[in-house]
Protein backbone atom coordinates (compact mmCIF):
# COMPACT_ATOMS: atom_id res chain seq x y z
CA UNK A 1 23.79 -24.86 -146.87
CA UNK A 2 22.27 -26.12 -143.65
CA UNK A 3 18.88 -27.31 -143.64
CA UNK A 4 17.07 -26.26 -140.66
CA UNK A 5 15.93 -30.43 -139.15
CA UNK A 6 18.22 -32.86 -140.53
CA UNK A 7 17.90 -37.06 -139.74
CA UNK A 8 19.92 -37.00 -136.97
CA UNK A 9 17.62 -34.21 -135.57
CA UNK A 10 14.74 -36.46 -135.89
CA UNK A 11 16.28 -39.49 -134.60
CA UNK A 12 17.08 -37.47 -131.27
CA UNK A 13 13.37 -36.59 -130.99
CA UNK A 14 11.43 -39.71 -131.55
CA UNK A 15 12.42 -41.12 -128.16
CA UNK A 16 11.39 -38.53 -126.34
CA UNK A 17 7.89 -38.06 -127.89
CA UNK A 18 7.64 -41.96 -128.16
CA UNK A 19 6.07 -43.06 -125.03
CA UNK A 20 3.59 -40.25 -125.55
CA UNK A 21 2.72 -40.62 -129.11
CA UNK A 22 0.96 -43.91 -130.79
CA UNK A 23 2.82 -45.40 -133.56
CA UNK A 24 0.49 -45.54 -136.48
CA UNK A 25 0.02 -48.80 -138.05
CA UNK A 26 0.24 -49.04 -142.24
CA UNK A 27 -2.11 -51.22 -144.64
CA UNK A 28 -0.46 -52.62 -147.62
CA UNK A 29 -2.51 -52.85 -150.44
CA UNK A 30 -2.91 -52.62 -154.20
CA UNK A 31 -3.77 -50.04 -156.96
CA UNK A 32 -6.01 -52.40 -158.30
CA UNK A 33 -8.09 -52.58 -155.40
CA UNK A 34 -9.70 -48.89 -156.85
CA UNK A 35 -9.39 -50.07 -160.38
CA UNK A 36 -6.19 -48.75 -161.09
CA UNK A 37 -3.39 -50.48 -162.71
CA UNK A 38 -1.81 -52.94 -160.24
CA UNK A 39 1.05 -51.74 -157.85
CA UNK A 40 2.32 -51.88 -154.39
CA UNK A 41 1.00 -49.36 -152.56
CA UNK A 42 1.41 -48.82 -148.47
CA UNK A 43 -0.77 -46.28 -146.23
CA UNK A 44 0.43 -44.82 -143.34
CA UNK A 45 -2.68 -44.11 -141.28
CA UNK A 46 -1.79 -41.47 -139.37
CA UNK A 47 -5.22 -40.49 -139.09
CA UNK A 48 -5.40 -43.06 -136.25
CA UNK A 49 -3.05 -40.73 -133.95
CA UNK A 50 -4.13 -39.06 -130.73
CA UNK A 51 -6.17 -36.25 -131.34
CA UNK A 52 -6.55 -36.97 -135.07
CA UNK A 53 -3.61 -35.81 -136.92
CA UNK A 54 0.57 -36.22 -137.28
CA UNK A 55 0.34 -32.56 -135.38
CA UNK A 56 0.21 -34.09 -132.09
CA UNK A 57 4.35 -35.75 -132.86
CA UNK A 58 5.49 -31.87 -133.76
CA UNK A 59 3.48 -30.45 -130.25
CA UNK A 60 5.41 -33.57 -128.14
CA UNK A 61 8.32 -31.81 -129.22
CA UNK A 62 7.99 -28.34 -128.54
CA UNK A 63 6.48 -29.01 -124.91
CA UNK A 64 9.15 -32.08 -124.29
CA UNK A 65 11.94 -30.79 -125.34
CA UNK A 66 11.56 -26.93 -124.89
CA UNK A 67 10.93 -24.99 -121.47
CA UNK A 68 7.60 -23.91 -121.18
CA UNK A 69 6.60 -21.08 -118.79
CA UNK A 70 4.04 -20.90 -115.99
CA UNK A 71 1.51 -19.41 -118.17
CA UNK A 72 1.29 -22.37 -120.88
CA UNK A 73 1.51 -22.61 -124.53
CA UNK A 74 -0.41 -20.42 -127.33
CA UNK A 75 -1.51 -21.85 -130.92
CA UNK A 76 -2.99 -20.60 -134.15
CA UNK A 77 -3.94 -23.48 -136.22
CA UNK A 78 -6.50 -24.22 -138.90
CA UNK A 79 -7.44 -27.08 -136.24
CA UNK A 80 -5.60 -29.74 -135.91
CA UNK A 81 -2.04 -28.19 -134.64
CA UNK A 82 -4.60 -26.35 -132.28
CA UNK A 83 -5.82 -29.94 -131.09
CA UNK A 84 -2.76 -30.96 -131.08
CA UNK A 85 -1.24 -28.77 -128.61
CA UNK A 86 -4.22 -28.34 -126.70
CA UNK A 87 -4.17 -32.28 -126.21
CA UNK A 88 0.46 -32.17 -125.21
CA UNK A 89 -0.45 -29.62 -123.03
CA UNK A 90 -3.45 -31.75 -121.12
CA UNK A 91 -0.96 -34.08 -120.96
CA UNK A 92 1.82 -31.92 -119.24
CA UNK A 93 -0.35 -29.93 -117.36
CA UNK A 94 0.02 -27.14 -118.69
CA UNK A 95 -2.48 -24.44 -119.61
CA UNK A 96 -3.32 -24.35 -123.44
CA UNK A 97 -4.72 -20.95 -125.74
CA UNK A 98 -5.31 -21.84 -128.93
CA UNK A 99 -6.87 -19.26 -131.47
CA UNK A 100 -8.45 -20.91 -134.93
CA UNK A 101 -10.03 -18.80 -137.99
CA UNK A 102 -13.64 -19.45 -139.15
CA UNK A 103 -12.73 -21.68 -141.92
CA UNK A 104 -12.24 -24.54 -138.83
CA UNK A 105 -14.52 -27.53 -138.80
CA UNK A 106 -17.05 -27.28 -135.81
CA UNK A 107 -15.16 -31.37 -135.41
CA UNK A 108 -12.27 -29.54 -134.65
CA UNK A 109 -13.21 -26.64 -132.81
CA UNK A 110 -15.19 -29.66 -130.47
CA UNK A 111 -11.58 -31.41 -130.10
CA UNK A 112 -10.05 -28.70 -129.13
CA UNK A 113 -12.37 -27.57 -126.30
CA UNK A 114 -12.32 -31.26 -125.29
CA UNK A 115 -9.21 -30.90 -124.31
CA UNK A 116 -9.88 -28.10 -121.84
CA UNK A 117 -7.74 -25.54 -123.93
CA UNK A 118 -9.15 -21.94 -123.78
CA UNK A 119 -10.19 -21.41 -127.55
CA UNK A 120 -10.44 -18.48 -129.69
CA UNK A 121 -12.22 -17.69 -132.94
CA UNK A 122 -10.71 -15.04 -134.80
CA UNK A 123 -10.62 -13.81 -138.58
CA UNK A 124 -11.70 -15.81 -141.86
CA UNK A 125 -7.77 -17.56 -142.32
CA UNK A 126 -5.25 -18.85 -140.53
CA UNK A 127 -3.04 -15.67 -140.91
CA UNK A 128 -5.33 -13.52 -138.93
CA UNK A 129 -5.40 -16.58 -136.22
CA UNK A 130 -1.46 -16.24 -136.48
CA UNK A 131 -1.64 -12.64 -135.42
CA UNK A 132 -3.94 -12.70 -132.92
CA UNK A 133 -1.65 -15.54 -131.26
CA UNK A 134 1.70 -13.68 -131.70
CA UNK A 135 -0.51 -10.65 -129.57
CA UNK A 136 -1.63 -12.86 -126.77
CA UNK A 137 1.96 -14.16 -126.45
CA UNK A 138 3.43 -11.06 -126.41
CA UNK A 139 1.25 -10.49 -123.59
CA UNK A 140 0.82 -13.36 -121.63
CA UNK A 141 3.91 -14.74 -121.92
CA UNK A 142 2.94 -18.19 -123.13
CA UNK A 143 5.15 -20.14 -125.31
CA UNK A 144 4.47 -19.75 -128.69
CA UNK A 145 3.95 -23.38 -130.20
CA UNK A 146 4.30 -22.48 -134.67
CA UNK A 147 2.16 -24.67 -136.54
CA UNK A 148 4.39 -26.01 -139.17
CA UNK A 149 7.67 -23.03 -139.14
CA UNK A 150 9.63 -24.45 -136.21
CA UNK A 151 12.41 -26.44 -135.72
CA UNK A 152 10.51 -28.77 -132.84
CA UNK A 153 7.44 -28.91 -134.84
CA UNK A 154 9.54 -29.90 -138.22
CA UNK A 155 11.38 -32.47 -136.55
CA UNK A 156 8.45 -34.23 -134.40
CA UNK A 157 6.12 -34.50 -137.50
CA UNK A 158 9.74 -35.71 -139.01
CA UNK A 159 8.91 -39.06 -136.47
CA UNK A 160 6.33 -40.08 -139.61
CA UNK A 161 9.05 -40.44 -142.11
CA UNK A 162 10.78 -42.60 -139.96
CA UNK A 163 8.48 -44.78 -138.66
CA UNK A 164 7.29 -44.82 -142.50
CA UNK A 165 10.83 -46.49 -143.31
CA UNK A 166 11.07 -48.72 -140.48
CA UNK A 167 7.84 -50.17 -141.07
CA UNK A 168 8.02 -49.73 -145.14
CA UNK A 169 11.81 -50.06 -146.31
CA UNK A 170 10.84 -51.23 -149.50
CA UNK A 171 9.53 -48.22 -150.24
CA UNK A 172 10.37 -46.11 -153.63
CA UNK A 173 8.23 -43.06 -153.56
CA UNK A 174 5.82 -41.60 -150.65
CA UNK A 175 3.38 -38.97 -151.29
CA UNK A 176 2.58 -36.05 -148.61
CA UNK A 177 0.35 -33.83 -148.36
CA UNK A 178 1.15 -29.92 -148.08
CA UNK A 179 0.13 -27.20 -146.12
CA UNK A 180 2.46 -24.70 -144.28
CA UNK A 181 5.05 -27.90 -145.26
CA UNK A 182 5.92 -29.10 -141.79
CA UNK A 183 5.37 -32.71 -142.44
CA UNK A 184 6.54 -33.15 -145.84
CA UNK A 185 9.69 -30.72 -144.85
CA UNK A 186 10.02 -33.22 -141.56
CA UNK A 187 9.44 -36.42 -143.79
CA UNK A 188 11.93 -35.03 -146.76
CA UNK A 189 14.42 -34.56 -144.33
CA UNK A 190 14.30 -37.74 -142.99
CA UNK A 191 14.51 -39.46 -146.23
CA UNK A 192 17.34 -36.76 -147.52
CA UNK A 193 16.04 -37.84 -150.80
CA UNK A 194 17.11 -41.88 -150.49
CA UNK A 195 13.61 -42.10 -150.96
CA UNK A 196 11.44 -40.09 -153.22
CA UNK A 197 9.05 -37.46 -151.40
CA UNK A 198 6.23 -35.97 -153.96
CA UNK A 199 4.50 -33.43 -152.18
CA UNK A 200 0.44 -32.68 -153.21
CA UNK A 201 -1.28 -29.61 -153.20
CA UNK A 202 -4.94 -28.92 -153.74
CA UNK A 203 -4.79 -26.72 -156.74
CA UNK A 204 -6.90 -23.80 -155.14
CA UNK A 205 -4.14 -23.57 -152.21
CA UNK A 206 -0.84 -24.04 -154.34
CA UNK A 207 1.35 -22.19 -151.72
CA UNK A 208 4.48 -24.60 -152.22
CA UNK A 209 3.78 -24.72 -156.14
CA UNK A 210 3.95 -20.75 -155.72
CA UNK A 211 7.00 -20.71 -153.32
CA UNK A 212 9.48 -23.20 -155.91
CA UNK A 213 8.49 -20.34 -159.17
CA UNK A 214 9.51 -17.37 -156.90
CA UNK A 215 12.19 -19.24 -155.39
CA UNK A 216 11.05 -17.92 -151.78
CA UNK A 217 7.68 -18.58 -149.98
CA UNK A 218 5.34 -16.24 -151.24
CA UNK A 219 1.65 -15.68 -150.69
CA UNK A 220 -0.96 -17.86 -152.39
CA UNK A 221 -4.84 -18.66 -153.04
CA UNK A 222 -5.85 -19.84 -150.03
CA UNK A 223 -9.43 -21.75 -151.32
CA UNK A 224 -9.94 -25.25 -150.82
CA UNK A 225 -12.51 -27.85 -149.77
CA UNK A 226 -8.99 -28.58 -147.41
CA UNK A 227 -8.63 -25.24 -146.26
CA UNK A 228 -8.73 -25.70 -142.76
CA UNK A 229 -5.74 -28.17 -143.01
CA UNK A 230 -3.84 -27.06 -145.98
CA UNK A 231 -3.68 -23.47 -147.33
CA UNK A 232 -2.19 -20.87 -145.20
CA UNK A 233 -0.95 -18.18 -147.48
CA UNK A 234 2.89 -19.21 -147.19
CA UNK A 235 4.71 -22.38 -146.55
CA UNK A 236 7.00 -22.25 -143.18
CA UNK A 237 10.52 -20.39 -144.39
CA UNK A 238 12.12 -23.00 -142.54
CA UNK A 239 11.14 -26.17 -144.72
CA UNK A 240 11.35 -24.46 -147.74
CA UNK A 241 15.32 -25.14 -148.24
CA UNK A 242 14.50 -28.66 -147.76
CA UNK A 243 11.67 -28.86 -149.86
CA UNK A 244 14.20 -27.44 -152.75
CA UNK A 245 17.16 -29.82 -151.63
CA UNK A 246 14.89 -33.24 -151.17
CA UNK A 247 11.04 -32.74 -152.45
CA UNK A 248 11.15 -34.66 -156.10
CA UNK A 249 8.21 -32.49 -157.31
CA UNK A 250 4.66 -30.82 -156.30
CA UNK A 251 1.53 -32.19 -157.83
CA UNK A 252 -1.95 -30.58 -157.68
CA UNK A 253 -5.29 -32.35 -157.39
CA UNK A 254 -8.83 -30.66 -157.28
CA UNK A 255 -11.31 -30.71 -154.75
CA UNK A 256 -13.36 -32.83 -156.34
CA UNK A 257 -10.73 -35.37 -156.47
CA UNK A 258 -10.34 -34.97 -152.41
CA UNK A 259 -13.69 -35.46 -151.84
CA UNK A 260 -13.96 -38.58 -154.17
CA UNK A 261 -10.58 -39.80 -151.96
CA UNK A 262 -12.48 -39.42 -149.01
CA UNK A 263 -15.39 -41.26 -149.95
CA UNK A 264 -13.42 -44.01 -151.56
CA UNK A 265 -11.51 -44.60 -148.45
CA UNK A 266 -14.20 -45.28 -146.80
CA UNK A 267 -16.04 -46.98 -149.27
CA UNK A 268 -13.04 -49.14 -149.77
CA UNK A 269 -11.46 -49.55 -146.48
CA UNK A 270 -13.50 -48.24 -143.88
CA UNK A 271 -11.38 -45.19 -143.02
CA UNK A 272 -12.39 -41.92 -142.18
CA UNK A 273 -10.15 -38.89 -142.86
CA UNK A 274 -10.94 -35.12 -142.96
CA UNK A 275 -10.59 -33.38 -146.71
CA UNK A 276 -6.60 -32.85 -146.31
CA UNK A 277 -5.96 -36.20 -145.01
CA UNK A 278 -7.31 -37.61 -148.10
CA UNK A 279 -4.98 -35.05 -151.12
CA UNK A 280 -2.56 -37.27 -151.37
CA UNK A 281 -4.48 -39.83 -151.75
CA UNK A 282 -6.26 -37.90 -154.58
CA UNK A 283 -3.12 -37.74 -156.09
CA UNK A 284 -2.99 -41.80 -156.62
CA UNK A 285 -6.55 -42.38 -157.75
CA UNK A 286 -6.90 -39.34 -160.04
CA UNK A 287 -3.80 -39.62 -162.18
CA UNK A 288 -1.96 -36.41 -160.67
CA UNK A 289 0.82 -38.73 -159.62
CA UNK A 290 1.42 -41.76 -161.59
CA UNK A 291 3.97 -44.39 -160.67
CA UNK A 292 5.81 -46.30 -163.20
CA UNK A 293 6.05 -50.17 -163.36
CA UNK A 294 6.83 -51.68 -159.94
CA UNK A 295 7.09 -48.67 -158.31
CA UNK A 296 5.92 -49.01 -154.60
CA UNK A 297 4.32 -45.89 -153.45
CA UNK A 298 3.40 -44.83 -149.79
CA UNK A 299 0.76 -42.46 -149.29
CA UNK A 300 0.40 -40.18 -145.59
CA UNK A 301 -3.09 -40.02 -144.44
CA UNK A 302 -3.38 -37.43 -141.97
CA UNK A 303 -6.14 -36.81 -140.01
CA UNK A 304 -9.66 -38.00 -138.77
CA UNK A 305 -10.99 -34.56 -137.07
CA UNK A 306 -13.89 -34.78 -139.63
CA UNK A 307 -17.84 -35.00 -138.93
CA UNK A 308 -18.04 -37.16 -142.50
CA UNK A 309 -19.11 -40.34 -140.31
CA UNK A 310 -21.25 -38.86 -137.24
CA UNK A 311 -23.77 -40.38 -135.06
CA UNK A 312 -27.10 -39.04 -134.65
């Protein structure tokens, strides 16, 4: 069967989002530096991208490589795919509607307007946000830029996995983070399983967990300290043949191990990341995923659009 963004489709795409997009650096450190028992393990800090998150590679994409009209680009995003866009489409020049549910950070919903897009808060999820944006392309004829369940945005967020392996080859495992599953279905299709992709889940926003029992994406709990970033009800139909072809497994963490991630980060290294940035991190430090001898892990952190560390 073919998967929806292969490598080559990724390769083709990097180049054209590359002069617009930073390439994030990595920090190589140790498990032992958080008490753990010793092992190689590599960050990508995605965090550090423009506007905050990996979203910004998938919304290069769609407004580089697609035609959009006149009347600009719509969104629905939990925040940072609204960001995202709304931060391409300053960029471009082009005009930028982006609609966001309640559950959004006010950090977010600040980015967002900072970018001059025209911003909408609508309904408690990201689903109702989805709808609201499908109606306001339907009528304005803006170009509908999908979050996470389209072939642009899979294949620009897609760019992390291979940076990740030109800047990490050594690598053995790298763990991702999921939400709708466009950068872990971009990532695992980069690494078509040559390296192993573990995806991480918090447990009260399972939706991949859900989707690989059913064998189809399927709705799921949608609570989470992350919810913002990672729990729309369904992962994207598109990734989901490559999460069954190339993710190695799903792992859950709790909130409570997020939050502790978040702190430790920046306890530890002086980085800032929002709840979801920090679950696969969670995933290292609280025993969810737990690498054998030698292995050498990479961990995504993705993104920074968090008022943790504010100013007063």
């Amino acid at each position: 069967m073919s998967l929806a963004v292969s490598r080559a489709d990724i390769e083709r795409v990097y180049p054209v989002i590359a002069p617009h997009i930073r390439r994030t650096p990595i920090v190589a450190i140790s498990g032992a530096d958080f008490g753990l028992t010793p092992f190689p393990l590599t960050l990508k800090l995605e965090q550090l991208q423009h506007a905050g998150s990996f979203k910004t590679r998938g919304a290069f994409a769609n407004v580089l490589t697609r035609q959009p009209p006149g009347t600009g680009v719509v969104a629905a995003s939990g925040g940072n795919h609204g960001a995202a866009v709304a931060y391409a489409a300053m960029k471009v020049g082009l005009p930028a509607r982006i609609f966001v549910p309640t559950v959004s950070s006010p950090a977010k919903i600040d980015r967002i307007r900072s970018y001059g897009a025209d911003l909408t808060v609508i309904g408690e999820r990201y689903a109702e946000a989805l709808a609201a944006s499908i109606e306001w392309s339907k009528n304005s004829g803006a170009m509908p830029v999908h979050a996470f369940d389209q072939v642009e945005t899979i294949a620009g967020a897609g760019t992390v996995g291979l940076e990740f392996a030109q800047q990490a080859p050594e690598l053995d495992t790298v763990l991702v983070a999921v939400g709708g599953g466009g950068l872990i279905g971009g990532i695992a299709a980069y690494f078509e399983s040559k390296t192993r992709v573990v995806a991480v889940e918090p447990e009260g926003a399972p939706t991949l967990t859900e989707a690989l029992k059913a064998g189809h994406p399927v709705d799921a709990p949608t609570g989470s300290v992350a919810a913002d970033s990672l729990a729309p009800k369904q992962v994207g139909a598109l990734m989901f043949p490559i999460a069954q072809a190339h993710i190695d497994r799903v792992v859950l963490v709790t909130d409570d191990a997020i939050r502790m991630a978040q702190h430790t980060l920046w306890e530890a290294l002086r980085l800032v990341a929002e709840p979801g940035g920090c679950a696969a991190f969670a995933a290292i430090l609280y025993g969810a995923y737990q690498p054998s001898d030698g292995e050498r892990v990479g961990v995504v952190i993705s993104g920074a659009n968090t008022t943790a560390v504010s100013f007063q």
